[in-house]
N, C-alpha and C. Protein backbone atom coordinates (compact mmCIF):
# COMPACT_ATOMS: atom_id res chain seq x y z
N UNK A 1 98.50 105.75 91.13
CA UNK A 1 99.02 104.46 91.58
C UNK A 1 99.23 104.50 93.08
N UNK A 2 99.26 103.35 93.62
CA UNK A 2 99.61 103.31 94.96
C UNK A 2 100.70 101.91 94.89
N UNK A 3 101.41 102.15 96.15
CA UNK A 3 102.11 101.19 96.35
C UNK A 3 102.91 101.10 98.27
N UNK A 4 103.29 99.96 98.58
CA UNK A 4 103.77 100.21 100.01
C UNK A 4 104.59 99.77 99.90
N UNK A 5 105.82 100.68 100.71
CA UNK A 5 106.50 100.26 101.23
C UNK A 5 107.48 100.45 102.36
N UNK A 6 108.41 99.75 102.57
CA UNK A 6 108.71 98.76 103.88
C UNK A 6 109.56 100.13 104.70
N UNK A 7 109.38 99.57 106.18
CA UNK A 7 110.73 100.86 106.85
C UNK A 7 112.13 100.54 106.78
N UNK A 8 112.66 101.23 107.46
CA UNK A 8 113.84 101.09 107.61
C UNK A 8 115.46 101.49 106.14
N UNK A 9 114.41 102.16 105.44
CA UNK A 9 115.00 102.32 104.29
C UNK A 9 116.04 103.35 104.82
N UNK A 10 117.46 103.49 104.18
CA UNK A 10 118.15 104.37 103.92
C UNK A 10 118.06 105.68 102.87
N UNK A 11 118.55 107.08 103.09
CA UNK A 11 118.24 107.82 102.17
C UNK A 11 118.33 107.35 100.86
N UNK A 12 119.46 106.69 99.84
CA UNK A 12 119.10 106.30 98.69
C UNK A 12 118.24 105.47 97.99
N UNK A 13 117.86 104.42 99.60
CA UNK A 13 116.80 103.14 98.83
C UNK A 13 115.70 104.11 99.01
N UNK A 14 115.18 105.11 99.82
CA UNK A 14 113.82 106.11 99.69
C UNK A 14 113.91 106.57 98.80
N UNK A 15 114.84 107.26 97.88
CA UNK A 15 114.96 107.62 96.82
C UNK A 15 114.56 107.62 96.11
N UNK A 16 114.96 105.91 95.71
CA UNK A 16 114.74 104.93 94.62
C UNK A 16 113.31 104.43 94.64
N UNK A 17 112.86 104.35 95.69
CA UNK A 17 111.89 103.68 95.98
C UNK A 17 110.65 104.48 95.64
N UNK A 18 110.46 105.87 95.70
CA UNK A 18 109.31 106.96 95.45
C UNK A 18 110.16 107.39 94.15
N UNK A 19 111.09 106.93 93.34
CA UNK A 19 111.30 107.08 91.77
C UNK A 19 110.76 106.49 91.53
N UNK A 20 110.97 105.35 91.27
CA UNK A 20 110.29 103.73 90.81
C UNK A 20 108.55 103.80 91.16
N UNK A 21 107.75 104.61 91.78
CA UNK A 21 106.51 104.70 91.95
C UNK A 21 106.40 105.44 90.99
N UNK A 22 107.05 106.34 90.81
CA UNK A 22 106.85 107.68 89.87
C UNK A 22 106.77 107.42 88.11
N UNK A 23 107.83 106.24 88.29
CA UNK A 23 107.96 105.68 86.97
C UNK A 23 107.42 105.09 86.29
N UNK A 24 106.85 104.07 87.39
CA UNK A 24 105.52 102.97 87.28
C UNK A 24 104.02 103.75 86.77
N UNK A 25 104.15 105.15 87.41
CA UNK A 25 103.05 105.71 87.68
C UNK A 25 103.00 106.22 86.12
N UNK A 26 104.38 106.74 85.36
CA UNK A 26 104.31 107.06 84.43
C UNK A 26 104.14 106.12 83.02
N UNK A 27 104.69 104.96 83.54
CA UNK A 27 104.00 104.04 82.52
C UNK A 27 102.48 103.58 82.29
N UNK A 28 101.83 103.42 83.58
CA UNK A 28 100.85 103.33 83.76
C UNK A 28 99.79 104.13 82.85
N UNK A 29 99.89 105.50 82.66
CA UNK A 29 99.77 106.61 82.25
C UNK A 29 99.87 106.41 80.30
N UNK A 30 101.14 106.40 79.86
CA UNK A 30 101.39 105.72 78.71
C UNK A 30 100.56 104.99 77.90
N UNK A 31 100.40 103.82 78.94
CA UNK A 31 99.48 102.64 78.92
C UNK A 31 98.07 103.01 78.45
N UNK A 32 97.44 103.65 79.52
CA UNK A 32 96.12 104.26 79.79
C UNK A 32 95.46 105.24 78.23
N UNK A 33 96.84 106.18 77.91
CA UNK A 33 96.73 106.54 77.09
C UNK A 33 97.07 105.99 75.45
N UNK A 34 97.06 104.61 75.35
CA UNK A 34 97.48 103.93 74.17
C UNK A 34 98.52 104.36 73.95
N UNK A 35 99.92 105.20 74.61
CA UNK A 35 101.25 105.52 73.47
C UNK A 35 102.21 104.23 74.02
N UNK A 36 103.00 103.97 72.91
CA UNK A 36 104.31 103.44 73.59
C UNK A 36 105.29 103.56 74.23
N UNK A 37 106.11 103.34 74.65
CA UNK A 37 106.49 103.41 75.92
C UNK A 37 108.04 103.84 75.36
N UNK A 38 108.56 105.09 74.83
CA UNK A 38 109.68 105.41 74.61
C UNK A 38 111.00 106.14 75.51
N UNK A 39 109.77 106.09 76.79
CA UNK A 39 110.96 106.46 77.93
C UNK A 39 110.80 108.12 77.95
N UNK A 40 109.97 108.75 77.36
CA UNK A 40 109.75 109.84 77.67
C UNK A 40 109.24 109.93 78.79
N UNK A 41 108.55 111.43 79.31
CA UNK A 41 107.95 111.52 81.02
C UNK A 41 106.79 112.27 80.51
N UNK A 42 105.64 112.09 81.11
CA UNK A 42 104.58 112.35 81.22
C UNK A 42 104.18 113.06 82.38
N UNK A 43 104.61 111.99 83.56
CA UNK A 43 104.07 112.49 84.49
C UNK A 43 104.67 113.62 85.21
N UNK A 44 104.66 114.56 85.88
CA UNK A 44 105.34 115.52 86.24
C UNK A 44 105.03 115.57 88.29
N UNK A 45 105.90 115.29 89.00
CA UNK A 45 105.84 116.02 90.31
C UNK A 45 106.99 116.72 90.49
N UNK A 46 105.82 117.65 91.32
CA UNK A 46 106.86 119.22 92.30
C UNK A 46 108.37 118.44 92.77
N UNK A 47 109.29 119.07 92.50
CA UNK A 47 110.40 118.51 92.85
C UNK A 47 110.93 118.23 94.29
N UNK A 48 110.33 119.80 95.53
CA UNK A 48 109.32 119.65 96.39
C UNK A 48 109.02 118.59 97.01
N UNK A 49 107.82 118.31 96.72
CA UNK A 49 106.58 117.03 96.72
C UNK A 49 107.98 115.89 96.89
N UNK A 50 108.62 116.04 96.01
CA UNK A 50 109.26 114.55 96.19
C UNK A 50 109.96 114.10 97.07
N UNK A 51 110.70 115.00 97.63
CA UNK A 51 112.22 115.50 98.33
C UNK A 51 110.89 115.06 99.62
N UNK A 52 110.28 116.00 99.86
CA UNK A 52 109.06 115.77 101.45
C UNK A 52 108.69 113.96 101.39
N UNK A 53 108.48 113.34 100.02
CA UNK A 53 108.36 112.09 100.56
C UNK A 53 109.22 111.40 100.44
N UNK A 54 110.60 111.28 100.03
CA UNK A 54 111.95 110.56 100.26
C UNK A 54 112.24 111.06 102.07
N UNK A 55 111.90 111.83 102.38
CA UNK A 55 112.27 112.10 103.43
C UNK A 55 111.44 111.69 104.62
N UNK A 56 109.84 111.35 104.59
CA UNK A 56 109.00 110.78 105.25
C UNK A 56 109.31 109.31 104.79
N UNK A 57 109.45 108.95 104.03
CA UNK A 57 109.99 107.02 103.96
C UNK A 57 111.15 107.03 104.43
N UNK A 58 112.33 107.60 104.29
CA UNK A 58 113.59 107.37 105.07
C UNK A 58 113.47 107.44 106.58
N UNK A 59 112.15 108.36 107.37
CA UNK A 59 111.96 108.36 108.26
C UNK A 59 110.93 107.80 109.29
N UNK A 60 110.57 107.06 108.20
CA UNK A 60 109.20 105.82 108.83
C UNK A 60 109.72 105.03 109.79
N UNK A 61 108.78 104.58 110.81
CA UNK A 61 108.80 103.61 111.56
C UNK A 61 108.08 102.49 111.52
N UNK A 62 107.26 102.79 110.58
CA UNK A 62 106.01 101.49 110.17
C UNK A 62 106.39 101.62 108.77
N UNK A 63 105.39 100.69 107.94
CA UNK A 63 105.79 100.63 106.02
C UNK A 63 104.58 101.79 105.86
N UNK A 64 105.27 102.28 104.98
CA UNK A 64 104.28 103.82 103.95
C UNK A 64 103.78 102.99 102.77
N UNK A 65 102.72 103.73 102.90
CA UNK A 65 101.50 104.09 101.36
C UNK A 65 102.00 104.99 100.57
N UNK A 66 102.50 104.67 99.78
CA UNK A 66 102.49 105.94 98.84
C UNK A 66 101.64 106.05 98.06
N UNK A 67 100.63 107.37 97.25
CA UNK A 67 100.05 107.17 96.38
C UNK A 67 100.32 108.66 95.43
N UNK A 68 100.55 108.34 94.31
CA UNK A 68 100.57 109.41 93.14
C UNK A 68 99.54 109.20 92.38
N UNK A 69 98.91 111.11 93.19
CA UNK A 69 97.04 111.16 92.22
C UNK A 69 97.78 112.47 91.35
N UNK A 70 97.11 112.32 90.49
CA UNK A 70 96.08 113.42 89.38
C UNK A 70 96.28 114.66 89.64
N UNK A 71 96.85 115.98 90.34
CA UNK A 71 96.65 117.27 90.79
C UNK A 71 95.53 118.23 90.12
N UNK A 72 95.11 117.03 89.20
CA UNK A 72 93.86 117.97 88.30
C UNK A 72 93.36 116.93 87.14
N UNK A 73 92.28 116.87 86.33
CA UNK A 73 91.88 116.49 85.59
C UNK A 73 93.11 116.45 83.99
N UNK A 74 93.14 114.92 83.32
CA UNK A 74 94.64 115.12 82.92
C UNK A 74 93.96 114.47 81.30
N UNK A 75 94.21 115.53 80.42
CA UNK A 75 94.00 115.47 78.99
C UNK A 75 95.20 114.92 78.32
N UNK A 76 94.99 114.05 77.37
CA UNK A 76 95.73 113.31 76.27
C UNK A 76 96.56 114.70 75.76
N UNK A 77 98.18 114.23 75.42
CA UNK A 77 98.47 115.53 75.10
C UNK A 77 99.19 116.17 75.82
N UNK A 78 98.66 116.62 77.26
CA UNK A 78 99.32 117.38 78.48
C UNK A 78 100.05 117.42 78.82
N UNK A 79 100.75 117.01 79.62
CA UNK A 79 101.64 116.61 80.99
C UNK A 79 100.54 116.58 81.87
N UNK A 80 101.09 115.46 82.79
CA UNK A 80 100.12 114.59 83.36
C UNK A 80 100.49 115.06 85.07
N UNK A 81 100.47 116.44 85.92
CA UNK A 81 100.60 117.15 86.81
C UNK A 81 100.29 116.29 87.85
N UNK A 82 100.75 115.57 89.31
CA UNK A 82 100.66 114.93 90.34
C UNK A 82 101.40 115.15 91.70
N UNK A 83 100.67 115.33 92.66
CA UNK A 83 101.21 115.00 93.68
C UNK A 83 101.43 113.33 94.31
N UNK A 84 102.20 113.53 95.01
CA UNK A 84 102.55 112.58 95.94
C UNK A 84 102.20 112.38 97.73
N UNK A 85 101.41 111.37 97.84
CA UNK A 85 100.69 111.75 99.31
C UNK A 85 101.59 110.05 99.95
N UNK A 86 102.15 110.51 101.16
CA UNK A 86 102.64 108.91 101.98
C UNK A 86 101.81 108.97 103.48
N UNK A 87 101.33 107.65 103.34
CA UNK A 87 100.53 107.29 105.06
C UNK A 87 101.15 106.65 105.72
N UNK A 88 100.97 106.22 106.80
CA UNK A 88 101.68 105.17 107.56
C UNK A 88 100.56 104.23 107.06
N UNK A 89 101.30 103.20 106.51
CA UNK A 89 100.38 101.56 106.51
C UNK A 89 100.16 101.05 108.09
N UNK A 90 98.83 100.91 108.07
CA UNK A 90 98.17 100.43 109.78
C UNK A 90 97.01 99.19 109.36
N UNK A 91 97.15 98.30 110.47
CA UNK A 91 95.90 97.33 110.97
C UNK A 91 95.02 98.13 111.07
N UNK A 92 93.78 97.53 110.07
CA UNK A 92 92.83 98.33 110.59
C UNK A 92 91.46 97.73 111.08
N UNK A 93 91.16 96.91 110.18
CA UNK A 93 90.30 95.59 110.43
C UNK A 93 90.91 93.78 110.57
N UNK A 94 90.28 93.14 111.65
CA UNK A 94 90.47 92.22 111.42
C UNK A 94 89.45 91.33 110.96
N UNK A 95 89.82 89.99 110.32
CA UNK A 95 88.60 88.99 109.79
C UNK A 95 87.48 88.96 109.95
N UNK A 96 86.67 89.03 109.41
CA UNK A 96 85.12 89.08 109.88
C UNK A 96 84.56 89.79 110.82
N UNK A 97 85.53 90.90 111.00
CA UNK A 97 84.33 92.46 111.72
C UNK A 97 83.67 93.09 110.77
N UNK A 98 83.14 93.42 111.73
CA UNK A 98 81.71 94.27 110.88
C UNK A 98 82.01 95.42 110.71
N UNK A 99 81.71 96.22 109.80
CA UNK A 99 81.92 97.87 109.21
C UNK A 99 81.05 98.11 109.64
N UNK A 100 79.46 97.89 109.15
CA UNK A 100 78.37 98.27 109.27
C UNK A 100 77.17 97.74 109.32
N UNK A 101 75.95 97.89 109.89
CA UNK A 101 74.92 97.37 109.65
C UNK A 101 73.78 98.28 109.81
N UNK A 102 72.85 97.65 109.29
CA UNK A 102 71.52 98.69 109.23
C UNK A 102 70.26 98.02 108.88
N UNK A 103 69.18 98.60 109.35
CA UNK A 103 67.81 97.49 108.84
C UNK A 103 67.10 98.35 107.69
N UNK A 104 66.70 97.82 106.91
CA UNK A 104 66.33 98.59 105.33
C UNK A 104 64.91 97.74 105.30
N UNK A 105 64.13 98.08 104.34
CA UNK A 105 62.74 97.58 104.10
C UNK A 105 63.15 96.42 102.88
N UNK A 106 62.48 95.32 102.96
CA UNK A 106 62.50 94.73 102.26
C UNK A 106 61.53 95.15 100.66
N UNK A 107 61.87 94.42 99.76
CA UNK A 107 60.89 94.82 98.57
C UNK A 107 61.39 95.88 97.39
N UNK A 108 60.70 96.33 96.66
CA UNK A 108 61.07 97.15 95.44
C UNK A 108 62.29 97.83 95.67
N UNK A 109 62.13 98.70 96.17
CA UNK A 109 63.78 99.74 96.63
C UNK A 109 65.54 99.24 97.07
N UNK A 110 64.83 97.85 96.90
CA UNK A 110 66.26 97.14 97.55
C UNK A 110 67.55 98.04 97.09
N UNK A 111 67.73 97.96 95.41
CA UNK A 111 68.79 98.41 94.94
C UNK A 111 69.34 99.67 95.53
N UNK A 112 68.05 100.42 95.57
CA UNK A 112 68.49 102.15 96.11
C UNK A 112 69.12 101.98 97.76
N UNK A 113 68.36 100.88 98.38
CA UNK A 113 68.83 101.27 99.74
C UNK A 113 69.79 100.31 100.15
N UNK A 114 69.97 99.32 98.75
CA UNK A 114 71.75 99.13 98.87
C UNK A 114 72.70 99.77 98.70
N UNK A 115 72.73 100.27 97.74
CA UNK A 115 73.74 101.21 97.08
C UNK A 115 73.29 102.59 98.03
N UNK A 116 72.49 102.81 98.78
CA UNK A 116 72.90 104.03 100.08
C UNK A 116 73.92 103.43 101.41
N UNK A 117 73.24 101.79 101.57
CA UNK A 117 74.06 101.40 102.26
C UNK A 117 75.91 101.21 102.40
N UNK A 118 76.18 100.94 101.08
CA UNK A 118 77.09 100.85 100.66
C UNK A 118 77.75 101.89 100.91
N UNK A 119 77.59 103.15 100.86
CA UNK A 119 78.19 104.40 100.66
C UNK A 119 78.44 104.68 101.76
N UNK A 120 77.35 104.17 102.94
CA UNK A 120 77.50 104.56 104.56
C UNK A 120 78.73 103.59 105.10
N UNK A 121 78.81 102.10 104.10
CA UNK A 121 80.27 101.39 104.60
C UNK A 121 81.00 101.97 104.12
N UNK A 122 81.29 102.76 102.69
CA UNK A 122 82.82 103.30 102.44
C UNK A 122 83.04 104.42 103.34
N UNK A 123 81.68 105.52 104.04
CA UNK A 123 82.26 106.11 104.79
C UNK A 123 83.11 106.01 106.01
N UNK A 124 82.12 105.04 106.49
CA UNK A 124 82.87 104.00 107.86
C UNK A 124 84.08 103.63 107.82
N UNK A 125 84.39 102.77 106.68
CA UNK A 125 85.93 102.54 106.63
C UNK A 125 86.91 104.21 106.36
N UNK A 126 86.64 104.79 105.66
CA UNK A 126 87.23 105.92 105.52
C UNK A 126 87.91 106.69 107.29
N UNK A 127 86.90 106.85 107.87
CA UNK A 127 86.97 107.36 109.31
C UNK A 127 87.85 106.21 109.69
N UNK A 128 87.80 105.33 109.60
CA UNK A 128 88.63 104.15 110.60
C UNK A 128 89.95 104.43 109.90
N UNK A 129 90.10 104.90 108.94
CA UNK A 129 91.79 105.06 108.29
C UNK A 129 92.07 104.12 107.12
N UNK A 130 90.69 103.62 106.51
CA UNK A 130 91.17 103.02 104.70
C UNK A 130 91.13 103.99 104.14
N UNK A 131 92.52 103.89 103.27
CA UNK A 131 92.95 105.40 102.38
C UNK A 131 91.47 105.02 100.63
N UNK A 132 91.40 105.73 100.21
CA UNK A 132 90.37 105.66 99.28
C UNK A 132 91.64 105.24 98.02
N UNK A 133 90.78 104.55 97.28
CA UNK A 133 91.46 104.25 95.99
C UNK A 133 91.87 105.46 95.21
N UNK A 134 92.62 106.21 94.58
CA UNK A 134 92.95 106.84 94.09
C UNK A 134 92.16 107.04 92.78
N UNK A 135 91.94 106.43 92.10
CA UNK A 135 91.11 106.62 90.71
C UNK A 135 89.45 106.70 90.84
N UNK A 136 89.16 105.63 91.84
CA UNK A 136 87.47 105.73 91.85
C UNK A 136 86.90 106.26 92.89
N UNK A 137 87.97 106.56 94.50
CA UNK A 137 87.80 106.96 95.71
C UNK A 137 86.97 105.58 96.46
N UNK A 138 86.60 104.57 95.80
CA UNK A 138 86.26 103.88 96.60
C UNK A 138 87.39 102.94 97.51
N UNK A 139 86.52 102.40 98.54
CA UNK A 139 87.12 101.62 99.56
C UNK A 139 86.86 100.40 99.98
N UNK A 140 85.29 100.15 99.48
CA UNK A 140 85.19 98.48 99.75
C UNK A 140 85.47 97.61 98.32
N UNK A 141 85.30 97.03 98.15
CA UNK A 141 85.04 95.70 97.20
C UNK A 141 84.36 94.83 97.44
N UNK A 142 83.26 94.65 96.55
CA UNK A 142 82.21 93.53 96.68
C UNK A 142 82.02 92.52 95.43
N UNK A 143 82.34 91.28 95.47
CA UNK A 143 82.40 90.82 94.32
C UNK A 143 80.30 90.78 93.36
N UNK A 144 80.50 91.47 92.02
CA UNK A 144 78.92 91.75 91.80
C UNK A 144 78.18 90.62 91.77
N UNK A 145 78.44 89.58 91.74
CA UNK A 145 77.58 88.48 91.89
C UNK A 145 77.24 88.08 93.36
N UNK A 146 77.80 88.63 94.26
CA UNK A 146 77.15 88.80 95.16
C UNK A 146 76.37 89.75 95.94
N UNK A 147 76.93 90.98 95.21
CA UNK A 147 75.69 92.27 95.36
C UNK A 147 74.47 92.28 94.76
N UNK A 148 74.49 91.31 93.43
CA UNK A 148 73.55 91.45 92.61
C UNK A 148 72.40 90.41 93.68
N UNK A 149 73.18 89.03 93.96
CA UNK A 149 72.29 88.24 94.88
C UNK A 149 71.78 88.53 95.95
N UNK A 150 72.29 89.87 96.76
CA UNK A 150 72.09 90.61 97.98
C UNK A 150 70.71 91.27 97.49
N UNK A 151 70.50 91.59 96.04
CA UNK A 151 69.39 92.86 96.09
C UNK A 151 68.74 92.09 95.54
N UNK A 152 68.92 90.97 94.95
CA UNK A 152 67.59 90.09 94.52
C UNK A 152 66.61 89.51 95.84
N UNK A 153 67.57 89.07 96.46
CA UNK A 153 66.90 88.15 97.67
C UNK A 153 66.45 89.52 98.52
N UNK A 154 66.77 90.46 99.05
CA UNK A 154 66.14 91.49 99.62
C UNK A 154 64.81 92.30 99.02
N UNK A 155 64.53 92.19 97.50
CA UNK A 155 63.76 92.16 96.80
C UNK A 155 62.64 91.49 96.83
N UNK A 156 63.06 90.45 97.44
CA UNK A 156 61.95 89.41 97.69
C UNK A 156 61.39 89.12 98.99
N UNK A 157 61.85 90.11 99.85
CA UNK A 157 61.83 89.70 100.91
C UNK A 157 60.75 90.97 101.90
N UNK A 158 60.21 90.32 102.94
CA UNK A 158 58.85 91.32 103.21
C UNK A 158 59.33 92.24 104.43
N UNK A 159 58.57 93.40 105.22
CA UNK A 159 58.94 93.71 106.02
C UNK A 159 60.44 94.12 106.70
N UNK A 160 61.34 94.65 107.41
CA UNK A 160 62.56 94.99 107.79
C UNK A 160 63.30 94.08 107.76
N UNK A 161 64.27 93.93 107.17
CA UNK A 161 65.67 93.39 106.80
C UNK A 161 66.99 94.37 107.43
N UNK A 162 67.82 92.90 108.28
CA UNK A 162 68.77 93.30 108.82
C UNK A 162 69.97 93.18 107.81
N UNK A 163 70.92 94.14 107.60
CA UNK A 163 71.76 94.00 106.99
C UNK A 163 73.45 93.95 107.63
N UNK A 164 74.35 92.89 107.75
CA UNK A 164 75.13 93.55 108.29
C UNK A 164 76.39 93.51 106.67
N UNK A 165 77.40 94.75 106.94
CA UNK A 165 78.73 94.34 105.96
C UNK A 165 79.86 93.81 106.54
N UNK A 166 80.57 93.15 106.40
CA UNK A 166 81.50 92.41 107.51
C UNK A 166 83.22 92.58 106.23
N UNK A 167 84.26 92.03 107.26
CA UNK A 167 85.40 92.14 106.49
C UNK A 167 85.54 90.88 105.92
N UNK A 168 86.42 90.14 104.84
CA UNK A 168 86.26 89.25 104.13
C UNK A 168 88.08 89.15 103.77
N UNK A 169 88.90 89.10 105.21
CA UNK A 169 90.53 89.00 105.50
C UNK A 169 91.00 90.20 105.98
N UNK A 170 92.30 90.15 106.61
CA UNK A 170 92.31 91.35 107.90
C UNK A 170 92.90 92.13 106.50
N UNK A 171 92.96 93.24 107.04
CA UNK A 171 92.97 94.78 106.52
C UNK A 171 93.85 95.83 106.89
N UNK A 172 94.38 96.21 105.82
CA UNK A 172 95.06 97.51 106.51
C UNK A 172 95.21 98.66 105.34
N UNK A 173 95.73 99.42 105.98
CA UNK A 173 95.33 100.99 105.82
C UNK A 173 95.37 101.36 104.16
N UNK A 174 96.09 100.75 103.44
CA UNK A 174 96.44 100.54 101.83
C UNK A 174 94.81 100.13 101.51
N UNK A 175 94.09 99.25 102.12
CA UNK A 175 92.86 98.49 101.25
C UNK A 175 93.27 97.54 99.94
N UNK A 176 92.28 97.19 99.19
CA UNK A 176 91.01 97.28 99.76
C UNK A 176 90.10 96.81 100.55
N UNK A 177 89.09 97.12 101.27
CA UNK A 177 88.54 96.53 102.26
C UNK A 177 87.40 95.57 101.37
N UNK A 178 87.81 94.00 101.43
CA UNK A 178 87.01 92.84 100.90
C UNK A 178 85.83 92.58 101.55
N UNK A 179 84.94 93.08 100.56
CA UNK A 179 83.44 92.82 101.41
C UNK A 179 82.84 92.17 101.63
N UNK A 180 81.70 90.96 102.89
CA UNK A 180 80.76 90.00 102.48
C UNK A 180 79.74 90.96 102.97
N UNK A 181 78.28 90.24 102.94
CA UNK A 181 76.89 90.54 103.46
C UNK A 181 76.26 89.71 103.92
N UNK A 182 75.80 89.85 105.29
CA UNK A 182 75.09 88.76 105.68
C UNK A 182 73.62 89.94 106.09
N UNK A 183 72.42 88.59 105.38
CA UNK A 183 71.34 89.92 105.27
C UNK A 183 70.32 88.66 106.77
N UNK A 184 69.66 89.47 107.04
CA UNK A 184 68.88 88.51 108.13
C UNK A 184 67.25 88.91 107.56
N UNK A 185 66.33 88.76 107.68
CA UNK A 185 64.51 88.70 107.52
C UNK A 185 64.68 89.15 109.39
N UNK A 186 64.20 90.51 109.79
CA UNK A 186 63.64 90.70 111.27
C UNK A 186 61.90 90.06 111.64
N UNK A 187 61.88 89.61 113.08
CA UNK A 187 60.35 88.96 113.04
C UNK A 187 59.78 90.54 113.04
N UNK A 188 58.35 90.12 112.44
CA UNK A 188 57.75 90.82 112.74
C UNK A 188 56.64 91.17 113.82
N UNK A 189 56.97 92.11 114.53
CA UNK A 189 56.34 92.18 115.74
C UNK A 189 55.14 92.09 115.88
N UNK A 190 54.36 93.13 114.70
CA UNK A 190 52.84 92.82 114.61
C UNK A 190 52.20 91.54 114.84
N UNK A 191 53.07 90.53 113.78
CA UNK A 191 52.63 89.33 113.52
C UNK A 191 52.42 88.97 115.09
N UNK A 192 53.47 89.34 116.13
CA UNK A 192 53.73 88.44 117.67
C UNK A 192 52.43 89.26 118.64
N UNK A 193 52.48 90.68 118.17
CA UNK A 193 51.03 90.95 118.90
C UNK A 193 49.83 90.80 118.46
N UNK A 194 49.30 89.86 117.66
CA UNK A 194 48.09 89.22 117.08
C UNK A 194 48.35 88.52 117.66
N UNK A 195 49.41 87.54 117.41
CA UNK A 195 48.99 86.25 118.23
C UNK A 195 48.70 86.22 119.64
N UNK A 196 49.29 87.24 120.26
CA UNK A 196 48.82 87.05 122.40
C UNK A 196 47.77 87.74 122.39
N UNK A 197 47.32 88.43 121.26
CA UNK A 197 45.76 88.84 121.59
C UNK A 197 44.89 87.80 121.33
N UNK A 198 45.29 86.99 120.33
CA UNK A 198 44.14 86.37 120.41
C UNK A 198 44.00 84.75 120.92
């Protein structure tokens, strides 16, 4: 799970505040695993781990990310082992900048050299400081009816294609980063040196 929150907290509201993640995190968990919810604990963090992030939120100057991952692959059954990681929440993108762009071939391969493209925007945002989703590690979001329309029409389309990925509302360091695509058809040059030759 992830969640943010605000500065200025006192030692007990930090407290409370990375409990209540912990708790959430453990219902969540419950959930995930079909049991009901009898108030037992599942999830387990270092006692440690916790104390270090009550103490980085009591001492924030900006609002924290908190996120409680997995410390390992977690079987039905177990105890469900996690750390606790806090960021500073930051601006990171604003409205309609661009992550990335790139020119790809138009035609058969679209899909492949979308979905490479794609991977080169989650890296991009990653380096700029979007924390990765905790469960899938991804970082953008693209709604599929418009990825699917991105690789159809590029599919159809001849010669080098400009691609750019742009932001789709400002952004910060929590994510996720909301994706559009604006794809362009490049001229083709050949076509422009036939014509002054002849």
């Amino acid at each position: 799970t992830q969640a943010v929150v605000r500065n200025g907290l006192n030692h007990n509201d930090a407290r409370e505040a990375v409990n209540n993640i912990i708790e959430d995190t453990n219902k969540l968990v419950l959930r995930r695993l079909g049991v009901e919810d009898h108030g037992e604990t599942v999830v387990y963090v270092d006692r440690q781990n916790v104390e270090v992030a009550i103490s980085k939120v009591e001492e924030a100057k900006t609002p924290m990310v908190i996120q409680v991952v997995a410390a390992g692959n977690i079987i039905a059954g177990e105890p469900a082992v996690a750390t606790i990681h806090v960021y500073p929440q930051q601006f990171i993108y604003k409205n309609g900048e661009v992550i990335h762009s790139a020119v790809m071939d138009g035609g058969p391969n679209a899909q492949s050299a979308m979905l490479q493209f794609l991977k080169q925007v989650n890296e991009k945002a990653r380096e700029k400081g979007i924390i990765p989703d905790s469960l899938s590690g991804d970082i953008g979001t693209i709604p599929g009816d418009d990825l699917f329309t991105a690789i159809r029409r590029i599919a159809t389309m001849h010669g080098k294609v400009h691609v750019e990925a742009y932001v789709d509302g400002d952004t910060y360091s929590s994510g996720p980063v909301h994706l559009k695509l604006r794809i362009t058809q490049m001229p083709d040059f050949n076509d422009k040196a036939k014509m002054q030759t002849n």
